[in-house]
Protein backbone atom coordinates (compact mmCIF):
# COMPACT_ATOMS: atom_id res chain seq x y z
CA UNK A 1 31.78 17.93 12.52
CA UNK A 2 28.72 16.32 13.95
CA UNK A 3 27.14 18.01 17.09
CA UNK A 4 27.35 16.09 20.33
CA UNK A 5 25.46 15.75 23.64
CA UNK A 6 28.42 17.64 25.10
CA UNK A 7 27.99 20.45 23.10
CA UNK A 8 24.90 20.50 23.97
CA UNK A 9 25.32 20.61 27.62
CA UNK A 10 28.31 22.98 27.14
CA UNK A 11 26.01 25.15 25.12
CA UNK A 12 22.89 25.15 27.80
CA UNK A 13 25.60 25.05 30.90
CA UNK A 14 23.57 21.88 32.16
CA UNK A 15 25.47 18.51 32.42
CA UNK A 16 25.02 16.03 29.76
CA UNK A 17 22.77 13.43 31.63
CA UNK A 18 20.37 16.60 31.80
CA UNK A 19 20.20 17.05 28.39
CA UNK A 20 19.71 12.92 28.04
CA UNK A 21 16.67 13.01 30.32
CA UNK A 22 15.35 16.06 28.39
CA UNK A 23 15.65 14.09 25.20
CA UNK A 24 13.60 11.23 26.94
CA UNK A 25 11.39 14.17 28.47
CA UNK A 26 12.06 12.85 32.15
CA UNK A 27 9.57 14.34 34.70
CA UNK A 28 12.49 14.77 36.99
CA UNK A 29 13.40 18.05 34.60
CA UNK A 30 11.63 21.45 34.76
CA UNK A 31 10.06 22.72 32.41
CA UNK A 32 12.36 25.77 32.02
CA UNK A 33 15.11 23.37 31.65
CA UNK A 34 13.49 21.52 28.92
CA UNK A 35 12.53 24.33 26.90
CA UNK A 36 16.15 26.00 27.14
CA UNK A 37 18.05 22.70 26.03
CA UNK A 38 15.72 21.81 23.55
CA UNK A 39 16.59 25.67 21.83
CA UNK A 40 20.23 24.75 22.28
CA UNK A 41 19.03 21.76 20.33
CA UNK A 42 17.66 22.98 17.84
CA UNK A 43 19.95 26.14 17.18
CA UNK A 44 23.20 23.45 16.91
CA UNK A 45 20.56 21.19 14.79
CA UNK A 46 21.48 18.48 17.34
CA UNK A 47 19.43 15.07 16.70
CA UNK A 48 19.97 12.71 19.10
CA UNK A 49 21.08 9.19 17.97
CA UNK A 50 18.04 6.96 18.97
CA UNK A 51 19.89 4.10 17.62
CA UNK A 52 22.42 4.28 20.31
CA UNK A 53 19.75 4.65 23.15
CA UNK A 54 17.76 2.14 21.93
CA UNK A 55 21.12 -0.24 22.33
CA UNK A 56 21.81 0.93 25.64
CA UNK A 57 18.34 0.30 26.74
CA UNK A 58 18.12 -2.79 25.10
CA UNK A 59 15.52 -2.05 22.90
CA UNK A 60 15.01 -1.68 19.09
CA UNK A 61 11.95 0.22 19.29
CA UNK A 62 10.83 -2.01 16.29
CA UNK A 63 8.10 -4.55 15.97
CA UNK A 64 7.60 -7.55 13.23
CA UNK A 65 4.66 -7.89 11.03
CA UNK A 66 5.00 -11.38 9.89
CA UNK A 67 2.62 -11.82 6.60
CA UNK A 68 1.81 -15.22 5.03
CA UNK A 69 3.35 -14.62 1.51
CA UNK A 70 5.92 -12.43 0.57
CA UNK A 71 5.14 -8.66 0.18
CA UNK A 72 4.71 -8.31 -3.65
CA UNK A 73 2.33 -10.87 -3.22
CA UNK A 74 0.52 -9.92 -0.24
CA UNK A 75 0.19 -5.98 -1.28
CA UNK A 76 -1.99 -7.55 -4.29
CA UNK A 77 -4.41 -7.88 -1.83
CA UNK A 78 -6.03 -4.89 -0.24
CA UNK A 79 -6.09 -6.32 3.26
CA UNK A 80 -2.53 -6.13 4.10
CA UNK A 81 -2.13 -2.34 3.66
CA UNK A 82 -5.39 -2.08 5.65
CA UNK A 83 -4.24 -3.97 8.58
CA UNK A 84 -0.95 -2.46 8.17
CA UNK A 85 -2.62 0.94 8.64
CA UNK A 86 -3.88 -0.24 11.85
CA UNK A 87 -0.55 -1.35 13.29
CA UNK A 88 1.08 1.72 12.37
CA UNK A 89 -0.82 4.06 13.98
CA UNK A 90 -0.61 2.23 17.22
CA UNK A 91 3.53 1.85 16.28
CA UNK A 92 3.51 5.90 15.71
CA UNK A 93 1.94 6.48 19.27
CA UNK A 94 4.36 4.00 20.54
CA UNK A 95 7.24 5.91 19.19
CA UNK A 96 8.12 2.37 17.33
CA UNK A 97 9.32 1.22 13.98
CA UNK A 98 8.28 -2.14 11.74
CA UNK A 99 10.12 -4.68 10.15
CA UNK A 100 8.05 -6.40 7.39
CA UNK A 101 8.60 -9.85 7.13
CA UNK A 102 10.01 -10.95 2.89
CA UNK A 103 9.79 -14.38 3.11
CA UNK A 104 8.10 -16.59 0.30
CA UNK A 105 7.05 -19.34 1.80
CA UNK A 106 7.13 -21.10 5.19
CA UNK A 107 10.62 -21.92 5.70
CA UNK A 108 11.85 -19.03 4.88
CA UNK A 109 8.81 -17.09 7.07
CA UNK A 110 10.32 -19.28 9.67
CA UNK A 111 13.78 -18.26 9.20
CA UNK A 112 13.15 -14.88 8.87
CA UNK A 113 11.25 -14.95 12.71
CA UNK A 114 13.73 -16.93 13.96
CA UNK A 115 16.83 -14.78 12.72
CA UNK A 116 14.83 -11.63 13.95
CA UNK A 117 14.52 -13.00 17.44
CA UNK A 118 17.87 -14.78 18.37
CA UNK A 119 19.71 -11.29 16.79
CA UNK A 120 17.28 -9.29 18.69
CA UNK A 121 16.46 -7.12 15.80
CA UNK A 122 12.69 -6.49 17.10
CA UNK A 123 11.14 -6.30 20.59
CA UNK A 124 7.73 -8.31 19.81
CA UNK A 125 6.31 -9.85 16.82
CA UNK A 126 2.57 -9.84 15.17
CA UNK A 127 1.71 -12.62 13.03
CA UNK A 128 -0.37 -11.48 10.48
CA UNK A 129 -2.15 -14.93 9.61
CA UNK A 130 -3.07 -18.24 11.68
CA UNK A 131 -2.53 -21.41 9.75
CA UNK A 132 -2.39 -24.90 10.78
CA UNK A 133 0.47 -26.51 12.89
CA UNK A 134 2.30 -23.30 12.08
CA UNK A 135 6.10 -23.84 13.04
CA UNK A 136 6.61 -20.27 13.34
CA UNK A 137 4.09 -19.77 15.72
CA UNK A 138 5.33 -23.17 18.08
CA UNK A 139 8.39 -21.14 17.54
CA UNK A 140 7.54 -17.90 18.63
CA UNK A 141 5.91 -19.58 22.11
CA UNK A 142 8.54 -21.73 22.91
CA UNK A 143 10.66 -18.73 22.94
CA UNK A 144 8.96 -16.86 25.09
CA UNK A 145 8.95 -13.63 23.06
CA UNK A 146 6.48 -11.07 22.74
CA UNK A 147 3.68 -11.91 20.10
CA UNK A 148 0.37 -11.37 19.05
CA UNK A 149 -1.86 -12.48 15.96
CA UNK A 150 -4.24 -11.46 13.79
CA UNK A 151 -6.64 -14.59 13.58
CA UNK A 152 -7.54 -17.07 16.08
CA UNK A 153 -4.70 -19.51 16.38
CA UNK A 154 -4.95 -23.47 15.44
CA UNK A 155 -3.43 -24.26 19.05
CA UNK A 156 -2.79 -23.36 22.25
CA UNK A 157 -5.98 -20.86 21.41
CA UNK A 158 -6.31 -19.98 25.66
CA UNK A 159 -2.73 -19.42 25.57
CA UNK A 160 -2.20 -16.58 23.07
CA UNK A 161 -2.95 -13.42 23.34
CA UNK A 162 -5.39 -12.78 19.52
CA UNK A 163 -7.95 -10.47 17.56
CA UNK A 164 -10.22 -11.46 15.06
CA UNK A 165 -13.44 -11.62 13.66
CA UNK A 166 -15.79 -14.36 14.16
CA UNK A 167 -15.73 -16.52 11.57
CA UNK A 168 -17.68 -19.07 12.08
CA UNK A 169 -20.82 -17.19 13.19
CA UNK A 170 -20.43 -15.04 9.98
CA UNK A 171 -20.46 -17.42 7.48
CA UNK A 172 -23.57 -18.85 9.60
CA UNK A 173 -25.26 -15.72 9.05
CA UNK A 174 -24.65 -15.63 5.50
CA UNK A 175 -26.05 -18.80 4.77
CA UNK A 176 -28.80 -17.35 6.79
CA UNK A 177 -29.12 -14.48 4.93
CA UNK A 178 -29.35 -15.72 1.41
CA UNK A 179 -32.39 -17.95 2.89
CA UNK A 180 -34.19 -15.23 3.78
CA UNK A 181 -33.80 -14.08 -0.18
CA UNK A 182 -35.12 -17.40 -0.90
CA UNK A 183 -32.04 -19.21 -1.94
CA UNK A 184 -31.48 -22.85 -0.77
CA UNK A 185 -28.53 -24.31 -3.20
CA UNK A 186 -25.96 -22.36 -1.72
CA UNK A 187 -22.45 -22.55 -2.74
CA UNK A 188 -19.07 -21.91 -1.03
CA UNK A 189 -16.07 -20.86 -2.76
CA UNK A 190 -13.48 -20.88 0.33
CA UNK A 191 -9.98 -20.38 0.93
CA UNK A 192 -7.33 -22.75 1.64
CA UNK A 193 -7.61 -25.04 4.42
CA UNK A 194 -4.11 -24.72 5.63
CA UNK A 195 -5.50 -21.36 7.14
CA UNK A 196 -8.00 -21.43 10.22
CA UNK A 197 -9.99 -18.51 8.68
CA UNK A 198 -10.98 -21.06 5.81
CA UNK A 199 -11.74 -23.81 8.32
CA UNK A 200 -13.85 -21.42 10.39
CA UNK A 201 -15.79 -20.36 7.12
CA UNK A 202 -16.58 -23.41 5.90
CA UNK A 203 -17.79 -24.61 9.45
CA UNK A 204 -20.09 -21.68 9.77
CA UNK A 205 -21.40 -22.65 6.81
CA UNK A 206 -21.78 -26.40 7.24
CA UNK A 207 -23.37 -25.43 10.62
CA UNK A 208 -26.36 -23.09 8.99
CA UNK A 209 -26.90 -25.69 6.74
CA UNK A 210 -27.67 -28.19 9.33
CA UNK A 211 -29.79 -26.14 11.09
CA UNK A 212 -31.61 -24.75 8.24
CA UNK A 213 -32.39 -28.69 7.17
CA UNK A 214 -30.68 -28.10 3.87
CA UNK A 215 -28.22 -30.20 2.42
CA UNK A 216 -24.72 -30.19 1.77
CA UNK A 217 -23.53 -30.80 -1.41
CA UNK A 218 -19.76 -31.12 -2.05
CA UNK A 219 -20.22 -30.26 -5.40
CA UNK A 220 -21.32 -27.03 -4.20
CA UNK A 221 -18.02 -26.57 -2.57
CA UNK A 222 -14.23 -24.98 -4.08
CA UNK A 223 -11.68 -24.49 -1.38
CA UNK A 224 -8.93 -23.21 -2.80
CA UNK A 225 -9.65 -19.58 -4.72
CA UNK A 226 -5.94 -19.97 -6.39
CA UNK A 227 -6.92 -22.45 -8.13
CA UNK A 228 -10.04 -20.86 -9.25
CA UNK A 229 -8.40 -17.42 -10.09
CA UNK A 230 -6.87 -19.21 -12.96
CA UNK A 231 -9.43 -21.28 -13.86
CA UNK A 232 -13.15 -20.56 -15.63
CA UNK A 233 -13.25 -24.53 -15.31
CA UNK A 234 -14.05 -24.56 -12.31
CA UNK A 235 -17.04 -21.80 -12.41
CA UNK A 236 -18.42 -23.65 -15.62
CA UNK A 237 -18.13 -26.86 -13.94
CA UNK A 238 -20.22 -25.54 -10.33
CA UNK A 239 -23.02 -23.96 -12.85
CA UNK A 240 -23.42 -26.71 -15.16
CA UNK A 241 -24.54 -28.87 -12.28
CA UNK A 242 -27.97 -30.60 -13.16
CA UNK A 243 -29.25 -28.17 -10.09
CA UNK A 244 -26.81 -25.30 -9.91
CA UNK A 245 -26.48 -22.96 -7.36
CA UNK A 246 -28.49 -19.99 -7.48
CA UNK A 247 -26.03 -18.50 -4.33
CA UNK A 248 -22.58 -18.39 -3.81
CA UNK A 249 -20.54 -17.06 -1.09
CA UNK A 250 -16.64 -16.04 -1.74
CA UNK A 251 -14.00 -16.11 0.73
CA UNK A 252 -12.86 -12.71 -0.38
CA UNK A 253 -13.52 -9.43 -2.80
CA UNK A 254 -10.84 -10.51 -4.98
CA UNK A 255 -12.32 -13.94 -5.31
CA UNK A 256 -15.89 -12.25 -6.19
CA UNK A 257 -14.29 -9.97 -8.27
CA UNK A 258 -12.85 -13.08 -10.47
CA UNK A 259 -15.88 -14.95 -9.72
CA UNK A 260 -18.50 -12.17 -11.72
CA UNK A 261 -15.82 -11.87 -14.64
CA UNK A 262 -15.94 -15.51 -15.06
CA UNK A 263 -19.42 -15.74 -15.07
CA UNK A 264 -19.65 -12.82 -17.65
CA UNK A 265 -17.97 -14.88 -20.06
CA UNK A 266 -20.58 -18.03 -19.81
CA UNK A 267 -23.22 -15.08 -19.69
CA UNK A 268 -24.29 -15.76 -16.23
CA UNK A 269 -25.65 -12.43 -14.86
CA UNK A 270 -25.37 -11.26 -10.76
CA UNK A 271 -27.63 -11.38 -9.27
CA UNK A 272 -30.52 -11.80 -11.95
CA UNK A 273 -28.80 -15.51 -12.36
CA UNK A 274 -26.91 -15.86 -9.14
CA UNK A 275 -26.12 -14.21 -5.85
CA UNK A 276 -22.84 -13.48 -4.53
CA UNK A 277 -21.95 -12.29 -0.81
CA UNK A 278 -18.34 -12.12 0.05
CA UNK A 279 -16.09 -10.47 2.40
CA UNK A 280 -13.76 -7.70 3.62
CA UNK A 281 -15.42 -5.15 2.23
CA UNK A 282 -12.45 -3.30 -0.05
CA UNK A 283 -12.71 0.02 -1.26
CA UNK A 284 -13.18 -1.02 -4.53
CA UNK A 285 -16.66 -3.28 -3.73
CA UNK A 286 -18.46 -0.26 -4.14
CA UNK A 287 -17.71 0.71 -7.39
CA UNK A 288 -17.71 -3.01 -9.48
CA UNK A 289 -20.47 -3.96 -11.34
CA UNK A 290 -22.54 -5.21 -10.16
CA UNK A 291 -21.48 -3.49 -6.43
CA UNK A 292 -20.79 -6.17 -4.04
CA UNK A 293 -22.63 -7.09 -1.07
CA UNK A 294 -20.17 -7.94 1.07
CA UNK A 295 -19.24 -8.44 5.23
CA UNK A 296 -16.69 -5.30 6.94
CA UNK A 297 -14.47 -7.01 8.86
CA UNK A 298 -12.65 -3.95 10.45
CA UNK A 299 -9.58 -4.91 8.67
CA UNK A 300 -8.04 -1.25 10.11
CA UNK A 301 -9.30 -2.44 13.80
CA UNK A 302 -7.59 -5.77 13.50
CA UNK A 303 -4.90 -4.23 12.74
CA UNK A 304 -4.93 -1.35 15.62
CA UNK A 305 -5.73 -3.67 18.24
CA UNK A 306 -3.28 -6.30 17.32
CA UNK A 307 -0.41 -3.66 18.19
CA UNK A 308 -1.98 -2.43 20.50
CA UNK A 309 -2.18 -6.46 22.19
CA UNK A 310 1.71 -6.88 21.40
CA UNK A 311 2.87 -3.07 22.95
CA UNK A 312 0.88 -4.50 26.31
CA UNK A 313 2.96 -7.86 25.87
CA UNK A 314 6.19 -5.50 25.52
CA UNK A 315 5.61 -4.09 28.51
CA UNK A 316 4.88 -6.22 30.83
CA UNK A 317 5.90 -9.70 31.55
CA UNK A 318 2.79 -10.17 33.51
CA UNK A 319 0.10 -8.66 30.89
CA UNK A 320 -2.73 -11.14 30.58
CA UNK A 321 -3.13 -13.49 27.69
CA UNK A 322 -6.46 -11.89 25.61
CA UNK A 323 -8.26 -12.20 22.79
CA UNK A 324 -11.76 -11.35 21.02
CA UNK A 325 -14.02 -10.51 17.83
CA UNK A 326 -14.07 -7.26 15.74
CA UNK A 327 -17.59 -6.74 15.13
CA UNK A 328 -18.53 -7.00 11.17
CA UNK A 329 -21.22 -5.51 9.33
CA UNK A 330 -23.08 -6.82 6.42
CA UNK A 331 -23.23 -4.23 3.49
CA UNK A 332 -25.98 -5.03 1.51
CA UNK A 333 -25.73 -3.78 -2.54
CA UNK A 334 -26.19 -4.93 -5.76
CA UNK A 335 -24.85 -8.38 -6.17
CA UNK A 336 -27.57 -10.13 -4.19
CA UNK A 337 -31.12 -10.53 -5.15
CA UNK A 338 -34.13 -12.21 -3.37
CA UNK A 339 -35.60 -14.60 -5.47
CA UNK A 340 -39.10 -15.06 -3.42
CA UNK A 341 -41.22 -11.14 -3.07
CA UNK A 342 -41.56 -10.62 0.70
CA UNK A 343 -38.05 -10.47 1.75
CA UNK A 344 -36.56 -7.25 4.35
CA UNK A 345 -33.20 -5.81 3.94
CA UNK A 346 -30.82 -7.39 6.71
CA UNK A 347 -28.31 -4.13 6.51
CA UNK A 348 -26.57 -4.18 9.80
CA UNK A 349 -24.66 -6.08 11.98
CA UNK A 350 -23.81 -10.09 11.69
């Protein structure tokens, strides 16, 4: 028969809202009180049914992690566990759970928030993407419920609470960067627009270009890297341009990673032939060949401070709305080359 808190109380001759305010280590108990239930406790190898206090105190002590794409797709990408590392070591000090989100696409995302909100099965919610007129987010602030995002949102950008990196000024100082190698046909193999993070890329870009007086060609341009994941087509078609690019950057690793293997097979060579700067930094960009310069976006610190946002939010009614950039830091290797000879290392922050 399963141990109660009575027996508990019976056992340590205390009453059993004592041993209740030990479990929740109330400050209104000694410590000599403590210490004699909790070896009552343990010597009936009681465990207290959080389930039930979390009921009573209206609380699930769980949190949502909303992804953009269901989770055997979004694990193929190193970011998600990365940023998921953050968030649970935040959840751990919080004493909290997660609940990943399984939906495929955006109704059922949708659904899924929805269903976990009106049934109450989480306290607060972090979106773990920012796309354009996202439903679930118009969803999440009409409700009123507790959420934060990884990624600056589309709208209502002073009203919710946000971490990120900075985008825009990033790809800026890319472009930047491969002109100090000597580059000036740059291209720009970006994400999908339906995401903010692509349209702040390709901004950043467009921007250095401007400044730098060179052109922009939209031949120079792919915008979705599904599409080019599956297809050598479009590689072959960017460096069979009358003046192909002698730069590229890629919205991602993975993208890179695709990017060099398709160019191995029109025997294109990085970076003797072309330069390619990307970003996230994964733990694998060390160790392909060629190794991959790419931008450290903090993925883990997103992640950490994202929680740590939404436990705020949880707590108070009143907490302020916030937001602001991760810094990044530009880790220069092997897949980047200068093609004039007085060029200095830009290692560092960007």
């Amino acid at each position: 028969m399963a141990v109660t808190i009575i027996d508990v109380a019976r056992e340590a001759n205390v009453s059993p809202s004592t041993v209740s305010r030990v479990i929740s280590d109330s400050p209104r108990i000694s410590e000599r009180t403590k210490r004699k239930v909790r070896q009552v406790m343990d010597r009936l190898n009681y465990h207290p049914n959080f389930q039930a206090r979390n009921l009573a105190a209206k609380s699930t002590k769980t949190i949502g992690v909303i992804m953009s794409h269901s989770t055997s797709l979004a694990f193929q990408n190193p970011f998600f566990p990365e940023v998921i590392r953050g968030i649970c070591t935040s959840a751990h000090s919080n004493q909290y759970g997660m609940y990943l989100s399984t939906g495929g696409n955006e109704e059922e995302i949708y659904q899924e928030v929805e269903s976990m909100v009106q049934s109450k099965k989480v306290d607060g919610i972090i979106l773990l993407y920012s796309k354009v007129n996202d439903p679930t987010l118009a969803f999440l602030k009409e409700a009123d419920f507790p959420f934060t995002m990884v990624g600056r949102p589309y709208q209502y950008e002073e009203e919710i609470t946000y971490i990120d990196n900075d985008n825009r000024k990033i790809a800026y100082e890319l472009v930047n960067y491969l002109v100090h190698l000597g580059h000036e046909h740059i291209a720009f193999i970006g994400g999908n627009l339906d995401y903010v993070v692509s349209l702040d890329r390709l901004e950043g870009f467009k921007s250095a270009l401007k400044d730098l007086d060179l052109q922009y060609k939209e031949k120079y341009i792919i915008h979705d890297q599904n599409k080019l994941t599956n297809d050598i087509q479009s590689i072959n078609t960017l460096m069979h341009l009358d003046v192909p690019p002698t730069a590229l950057i890629a919205h991602d690793d993975l993208v890179a990673y695709e990017i060099i293997r398709h160019l191995e097979e029109l025997s294109i060579r990085v970076p003797n032939d072309i330069s390619i700067v990307s970003f996230n930094n994964h733990a694998l960009s060390e160790f392909v060949k060629p190794p991959l310069t790419t931008v450290d976006i903090s993925i883990f610190q997103l992640g950490l401070e994202a929680a740590n946002y939404l436990f705020e939010k949880m707590s108070s009614t009143q907490a302020p709305i916030k937001n602001r950039f991760v810094p990044t830091t530009l880790i220069e290797r092997q897949s980047t080359k200068a093609i004039n000879n007085d060029v200095l290392s830009l290692r560092g922050e960007i």
